[in-house]
PDB file of N, CA and C in Angstrom:
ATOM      1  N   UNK A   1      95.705  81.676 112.599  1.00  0.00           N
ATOM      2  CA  UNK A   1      96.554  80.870 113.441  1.00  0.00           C
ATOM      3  C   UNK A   1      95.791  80.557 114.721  1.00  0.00           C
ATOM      4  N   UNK A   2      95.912  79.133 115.126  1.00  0.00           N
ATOM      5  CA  UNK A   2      95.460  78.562 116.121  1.00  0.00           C
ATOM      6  C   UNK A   2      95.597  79.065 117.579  1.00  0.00           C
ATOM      7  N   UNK A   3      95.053  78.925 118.702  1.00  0.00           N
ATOM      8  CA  UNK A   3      95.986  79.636 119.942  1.00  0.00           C
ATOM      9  C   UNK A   3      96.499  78.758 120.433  1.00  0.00           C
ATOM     10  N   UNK A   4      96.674  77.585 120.032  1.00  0.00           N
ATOM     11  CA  UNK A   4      97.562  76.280 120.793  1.00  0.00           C
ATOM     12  C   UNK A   4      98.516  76.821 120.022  1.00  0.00           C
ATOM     13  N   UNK A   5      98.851  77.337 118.004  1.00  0.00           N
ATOM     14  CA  UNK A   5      99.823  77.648 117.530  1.00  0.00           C
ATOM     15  C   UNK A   5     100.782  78.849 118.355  1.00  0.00           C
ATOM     16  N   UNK A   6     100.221  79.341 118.660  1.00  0.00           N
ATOM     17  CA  UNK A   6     100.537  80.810 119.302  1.00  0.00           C
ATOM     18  C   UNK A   6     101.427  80.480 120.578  1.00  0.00           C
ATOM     19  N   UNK A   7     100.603  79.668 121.412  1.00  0.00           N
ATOM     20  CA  UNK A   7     101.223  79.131 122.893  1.00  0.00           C
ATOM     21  C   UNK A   7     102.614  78.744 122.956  1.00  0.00           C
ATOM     22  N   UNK A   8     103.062  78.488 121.613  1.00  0.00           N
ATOM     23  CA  UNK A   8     104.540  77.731 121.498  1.00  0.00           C
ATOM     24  C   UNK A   8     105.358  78.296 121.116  1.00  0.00           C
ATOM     25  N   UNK A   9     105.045  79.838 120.556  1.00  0.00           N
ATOM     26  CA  UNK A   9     106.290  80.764 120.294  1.00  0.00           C
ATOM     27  C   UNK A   9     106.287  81.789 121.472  1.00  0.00           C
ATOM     28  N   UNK A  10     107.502  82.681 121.087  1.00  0.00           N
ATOM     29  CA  UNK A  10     108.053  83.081 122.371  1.00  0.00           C
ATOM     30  C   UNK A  10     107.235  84.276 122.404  1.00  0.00           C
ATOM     31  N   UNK A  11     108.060  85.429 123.249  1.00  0.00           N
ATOM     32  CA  UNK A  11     107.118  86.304 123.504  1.00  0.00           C
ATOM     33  C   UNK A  11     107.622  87.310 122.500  1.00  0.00           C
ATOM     34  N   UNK A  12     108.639  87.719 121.927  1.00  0.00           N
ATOM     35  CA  UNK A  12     109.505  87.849 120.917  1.00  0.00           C
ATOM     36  C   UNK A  12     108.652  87.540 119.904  1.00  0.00           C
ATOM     37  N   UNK A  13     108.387  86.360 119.776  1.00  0.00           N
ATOM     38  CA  UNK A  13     107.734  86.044 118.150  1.00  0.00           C
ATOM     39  C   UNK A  13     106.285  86.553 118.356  1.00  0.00           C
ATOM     40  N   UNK A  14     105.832  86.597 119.279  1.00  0.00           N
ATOM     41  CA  UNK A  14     104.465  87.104 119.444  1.00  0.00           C
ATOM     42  C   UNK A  14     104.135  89.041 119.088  1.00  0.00           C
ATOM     43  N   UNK A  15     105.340  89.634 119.986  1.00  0.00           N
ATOM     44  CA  UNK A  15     105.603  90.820 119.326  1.00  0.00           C
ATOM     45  C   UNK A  15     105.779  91.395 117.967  1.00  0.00           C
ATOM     46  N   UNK A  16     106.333  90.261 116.993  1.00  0.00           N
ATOM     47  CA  UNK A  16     106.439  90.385 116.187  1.00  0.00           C
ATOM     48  C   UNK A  16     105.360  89.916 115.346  1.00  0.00           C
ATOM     49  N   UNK A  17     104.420  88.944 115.687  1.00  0.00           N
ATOM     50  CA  UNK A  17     103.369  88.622 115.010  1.00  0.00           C
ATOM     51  C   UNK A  17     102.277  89.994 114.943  1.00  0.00           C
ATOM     52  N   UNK A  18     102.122  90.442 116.591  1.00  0.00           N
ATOM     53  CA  UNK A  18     101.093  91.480 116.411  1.00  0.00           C
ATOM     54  C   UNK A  18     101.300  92.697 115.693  1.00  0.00           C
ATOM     55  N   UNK A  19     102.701  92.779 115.585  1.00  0.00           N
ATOM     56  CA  UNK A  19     102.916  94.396 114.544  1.00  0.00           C
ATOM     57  C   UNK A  19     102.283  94.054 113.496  1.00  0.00           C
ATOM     58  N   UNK A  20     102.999  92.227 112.617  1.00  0.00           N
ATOM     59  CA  UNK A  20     102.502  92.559 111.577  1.00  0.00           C
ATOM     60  C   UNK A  20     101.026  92.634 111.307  1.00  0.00           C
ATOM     61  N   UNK A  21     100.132  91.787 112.208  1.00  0.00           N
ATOM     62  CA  UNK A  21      99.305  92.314 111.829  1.00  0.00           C
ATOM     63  C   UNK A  21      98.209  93.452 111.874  1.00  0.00           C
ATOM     64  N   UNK A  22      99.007  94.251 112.945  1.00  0.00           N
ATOM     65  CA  UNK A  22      98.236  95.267 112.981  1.00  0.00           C
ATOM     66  C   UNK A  22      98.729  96.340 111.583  1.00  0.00           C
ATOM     67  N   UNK A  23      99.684  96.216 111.025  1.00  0.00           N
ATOM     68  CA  UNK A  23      99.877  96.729 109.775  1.00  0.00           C
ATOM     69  C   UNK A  23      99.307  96.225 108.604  1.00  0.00           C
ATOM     70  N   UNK A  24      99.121  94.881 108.678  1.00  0.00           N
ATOM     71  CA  UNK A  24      98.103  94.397 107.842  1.00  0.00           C
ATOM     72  C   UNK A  24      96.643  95.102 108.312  1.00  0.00           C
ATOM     73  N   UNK A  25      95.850  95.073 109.286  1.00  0.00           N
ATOM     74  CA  UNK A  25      94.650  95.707 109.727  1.00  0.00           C
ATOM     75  C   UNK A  25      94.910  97.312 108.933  1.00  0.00           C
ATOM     76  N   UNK A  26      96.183  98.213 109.369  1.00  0.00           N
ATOM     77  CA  UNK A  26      96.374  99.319 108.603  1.00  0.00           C
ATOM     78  C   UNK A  26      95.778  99.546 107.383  1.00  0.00           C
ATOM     79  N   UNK A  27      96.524  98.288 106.742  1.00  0.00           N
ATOM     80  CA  UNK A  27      96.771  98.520 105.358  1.00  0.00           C
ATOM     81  C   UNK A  27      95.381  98.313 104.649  1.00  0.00           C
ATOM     82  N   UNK A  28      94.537  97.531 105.497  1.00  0.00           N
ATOM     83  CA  UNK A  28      93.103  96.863 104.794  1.00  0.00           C
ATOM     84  C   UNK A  28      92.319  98.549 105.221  1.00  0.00           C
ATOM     85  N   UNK A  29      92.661  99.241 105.870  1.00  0.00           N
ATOM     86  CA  UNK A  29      91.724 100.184 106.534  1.00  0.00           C
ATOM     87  C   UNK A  29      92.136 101.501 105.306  1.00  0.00           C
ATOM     88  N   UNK A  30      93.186 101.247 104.811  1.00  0.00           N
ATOM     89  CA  UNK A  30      94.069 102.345 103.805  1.00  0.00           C
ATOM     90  C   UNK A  30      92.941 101.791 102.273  1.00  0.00           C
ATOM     91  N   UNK A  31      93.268 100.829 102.399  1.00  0.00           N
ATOM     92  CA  UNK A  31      92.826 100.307 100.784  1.00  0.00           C
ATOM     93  C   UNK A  31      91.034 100.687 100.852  1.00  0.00           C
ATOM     94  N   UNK A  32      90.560 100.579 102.240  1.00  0.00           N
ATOM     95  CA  UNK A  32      89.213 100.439 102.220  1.00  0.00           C
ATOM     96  C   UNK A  32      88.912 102.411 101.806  1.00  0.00           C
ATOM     97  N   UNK A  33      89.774 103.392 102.331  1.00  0.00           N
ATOM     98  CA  UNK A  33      89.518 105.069 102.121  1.00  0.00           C
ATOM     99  C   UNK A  33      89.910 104.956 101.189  1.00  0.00           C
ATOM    100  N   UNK A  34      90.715 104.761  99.977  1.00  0.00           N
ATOM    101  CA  UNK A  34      90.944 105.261  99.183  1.00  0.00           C
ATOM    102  C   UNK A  34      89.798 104.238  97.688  1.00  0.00           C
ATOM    103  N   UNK A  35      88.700 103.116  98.326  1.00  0.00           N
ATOM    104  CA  UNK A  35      87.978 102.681  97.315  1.00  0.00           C
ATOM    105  C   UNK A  35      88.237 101.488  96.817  1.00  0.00           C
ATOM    106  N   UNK A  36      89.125 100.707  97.517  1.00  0.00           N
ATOM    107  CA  UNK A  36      89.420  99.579  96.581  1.00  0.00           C
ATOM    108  C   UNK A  36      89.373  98.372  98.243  1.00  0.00           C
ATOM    109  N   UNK A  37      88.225  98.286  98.515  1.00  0.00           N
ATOM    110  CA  UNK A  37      87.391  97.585  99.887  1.00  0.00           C
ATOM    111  C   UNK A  37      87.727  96.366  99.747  1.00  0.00           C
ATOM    112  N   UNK A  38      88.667  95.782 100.370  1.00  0.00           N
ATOM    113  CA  UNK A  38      89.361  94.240 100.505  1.00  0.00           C
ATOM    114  C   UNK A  38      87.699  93.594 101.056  1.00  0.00           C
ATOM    115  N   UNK A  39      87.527  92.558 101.026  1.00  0.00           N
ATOM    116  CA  UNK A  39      86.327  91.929 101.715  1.00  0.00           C
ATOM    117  C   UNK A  39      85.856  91.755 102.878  1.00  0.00           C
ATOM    118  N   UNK A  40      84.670  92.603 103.569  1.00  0.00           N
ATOM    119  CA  UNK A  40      84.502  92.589 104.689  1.00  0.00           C
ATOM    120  C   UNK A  40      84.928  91.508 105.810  1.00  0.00           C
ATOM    121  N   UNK A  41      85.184  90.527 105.725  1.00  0.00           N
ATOM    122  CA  UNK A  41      85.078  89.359 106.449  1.00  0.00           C
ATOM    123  C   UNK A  41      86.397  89.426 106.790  1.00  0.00           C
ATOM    124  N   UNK A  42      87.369  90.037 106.361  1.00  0.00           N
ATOM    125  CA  UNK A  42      88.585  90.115 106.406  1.00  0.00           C
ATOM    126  C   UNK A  42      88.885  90.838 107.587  1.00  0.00           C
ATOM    127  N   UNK A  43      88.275  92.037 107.500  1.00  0.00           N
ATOM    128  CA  UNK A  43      88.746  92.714 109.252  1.00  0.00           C
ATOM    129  C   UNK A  43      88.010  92.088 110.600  1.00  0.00           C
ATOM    130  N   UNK A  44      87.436  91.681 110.269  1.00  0.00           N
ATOM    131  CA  UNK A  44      87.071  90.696 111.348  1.00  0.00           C
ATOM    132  C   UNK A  44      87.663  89.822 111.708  1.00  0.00           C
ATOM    133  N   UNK A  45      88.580  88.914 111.035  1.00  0.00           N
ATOM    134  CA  UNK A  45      89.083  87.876 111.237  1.00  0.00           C
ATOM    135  C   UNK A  45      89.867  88.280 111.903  1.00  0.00           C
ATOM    136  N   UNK A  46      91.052  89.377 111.190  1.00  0.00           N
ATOM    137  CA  UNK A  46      92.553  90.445 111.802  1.00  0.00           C
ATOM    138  C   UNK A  46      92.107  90.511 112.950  1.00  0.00           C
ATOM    139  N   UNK A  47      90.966  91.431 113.388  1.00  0.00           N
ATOM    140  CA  UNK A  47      90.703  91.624 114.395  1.00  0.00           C
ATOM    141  C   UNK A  47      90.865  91.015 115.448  1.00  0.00           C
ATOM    142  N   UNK A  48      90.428  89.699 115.359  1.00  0.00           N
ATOM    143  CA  UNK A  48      90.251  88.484 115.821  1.00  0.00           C
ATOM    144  C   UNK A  48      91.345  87.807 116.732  1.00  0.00           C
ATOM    145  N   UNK A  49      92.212  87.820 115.461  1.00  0.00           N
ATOM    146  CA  UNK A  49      93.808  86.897 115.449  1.00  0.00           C
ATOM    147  C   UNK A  49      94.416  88.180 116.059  1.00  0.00           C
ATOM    148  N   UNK A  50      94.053  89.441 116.629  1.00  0.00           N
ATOM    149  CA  UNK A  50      94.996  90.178 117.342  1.00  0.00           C
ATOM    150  C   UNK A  50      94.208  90.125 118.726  1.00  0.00           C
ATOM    151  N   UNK A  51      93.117  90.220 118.674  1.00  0.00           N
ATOM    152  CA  UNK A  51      92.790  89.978 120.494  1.00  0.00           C
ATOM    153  C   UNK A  51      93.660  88.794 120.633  1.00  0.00           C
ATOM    154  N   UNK A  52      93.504  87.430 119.669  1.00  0.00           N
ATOM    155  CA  UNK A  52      94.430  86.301 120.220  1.00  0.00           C
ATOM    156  C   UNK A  52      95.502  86.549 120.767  1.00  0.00           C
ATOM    157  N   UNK A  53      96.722  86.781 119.968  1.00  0.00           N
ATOM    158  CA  UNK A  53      97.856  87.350 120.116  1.00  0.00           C
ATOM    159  C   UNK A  53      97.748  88.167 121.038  1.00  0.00           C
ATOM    160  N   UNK A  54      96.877  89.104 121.656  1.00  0.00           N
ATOM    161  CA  UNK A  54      97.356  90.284 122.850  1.00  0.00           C
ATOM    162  C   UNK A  54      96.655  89.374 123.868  1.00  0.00           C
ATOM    163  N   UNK A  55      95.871  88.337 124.215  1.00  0.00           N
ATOM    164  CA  UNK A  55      95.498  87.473 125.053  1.00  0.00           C
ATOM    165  C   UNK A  55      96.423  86.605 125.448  1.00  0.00           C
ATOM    166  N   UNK A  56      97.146  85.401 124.297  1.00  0.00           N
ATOM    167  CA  UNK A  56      98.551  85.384 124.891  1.00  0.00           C
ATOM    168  C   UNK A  56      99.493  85.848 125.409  1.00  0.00           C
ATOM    169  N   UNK A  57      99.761  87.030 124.469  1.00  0.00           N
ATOM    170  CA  UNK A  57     100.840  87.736 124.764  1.00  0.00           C
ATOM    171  C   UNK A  57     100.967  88.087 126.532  1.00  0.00           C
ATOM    172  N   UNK A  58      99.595  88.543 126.743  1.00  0.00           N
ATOM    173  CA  UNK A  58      99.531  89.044 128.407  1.00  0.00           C
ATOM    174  C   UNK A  58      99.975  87.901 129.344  1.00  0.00           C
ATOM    175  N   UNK A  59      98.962  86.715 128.906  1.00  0.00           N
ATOM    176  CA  UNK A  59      99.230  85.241 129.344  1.00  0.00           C
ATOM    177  C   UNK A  59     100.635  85.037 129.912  1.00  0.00           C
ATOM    178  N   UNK A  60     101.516  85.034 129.237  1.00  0.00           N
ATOM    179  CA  UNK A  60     102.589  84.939 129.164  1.00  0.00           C
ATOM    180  C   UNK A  60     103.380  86.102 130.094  1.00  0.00           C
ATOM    181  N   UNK A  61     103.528  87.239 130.083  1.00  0.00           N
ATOM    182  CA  UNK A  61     103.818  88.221 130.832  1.00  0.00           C
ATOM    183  C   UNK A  61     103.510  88.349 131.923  1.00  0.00           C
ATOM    184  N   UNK A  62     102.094  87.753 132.334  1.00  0.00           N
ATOM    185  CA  UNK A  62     101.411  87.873 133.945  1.00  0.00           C
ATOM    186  C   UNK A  62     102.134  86.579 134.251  1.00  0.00           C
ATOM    187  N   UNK A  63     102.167  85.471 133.707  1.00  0.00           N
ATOM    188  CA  UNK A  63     103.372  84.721 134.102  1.00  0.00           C
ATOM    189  C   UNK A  63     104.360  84.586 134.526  1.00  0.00           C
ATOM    190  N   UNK A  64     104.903  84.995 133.776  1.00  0.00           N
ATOM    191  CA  UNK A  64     106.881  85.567 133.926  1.00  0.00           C
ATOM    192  C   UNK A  64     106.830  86.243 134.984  1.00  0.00           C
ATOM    193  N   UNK A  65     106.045  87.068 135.793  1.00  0.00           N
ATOM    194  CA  UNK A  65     105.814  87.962 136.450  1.00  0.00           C
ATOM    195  C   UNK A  65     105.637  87.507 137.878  1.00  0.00           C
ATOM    196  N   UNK A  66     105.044  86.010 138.062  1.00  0.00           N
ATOM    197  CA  UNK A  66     104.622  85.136 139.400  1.00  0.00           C
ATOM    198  C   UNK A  66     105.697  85.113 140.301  1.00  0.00           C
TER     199      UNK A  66
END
């Protein structure tokens, strides 16, 4: 997801975006110990799309905050 996509939901939907994917990140980190290694390129990306999300997310909060 884009960060112009991101910019337009609330802060609510943003909370809710980063759980899931930090449970997705979980779940790739679960599958990777027990042997069955989703494709590297994959936690990188998660990774990625959650600095986004916690970069908005703050965005938004140091805002509200002025």
């Amino acid at each position: 997801m884009k960060a112009t996509e991101l910019r337009t939901k609330t802060v609510e939907e943003l909370k809710a975006e980063l759980a899931a994917l930090l449970k997705e990140l979980f779940s790739m980190r679960i599958q990777r110990g027990i042997g069955q290694a989703p494709l590297a390129h994959l936690f990188r990306k998660v990774r990625k799309q959650i600095a986004r999300v916690k970069t908005i997310l703050h965005e938004k909060e140091e805002g509200s905050s002025l």
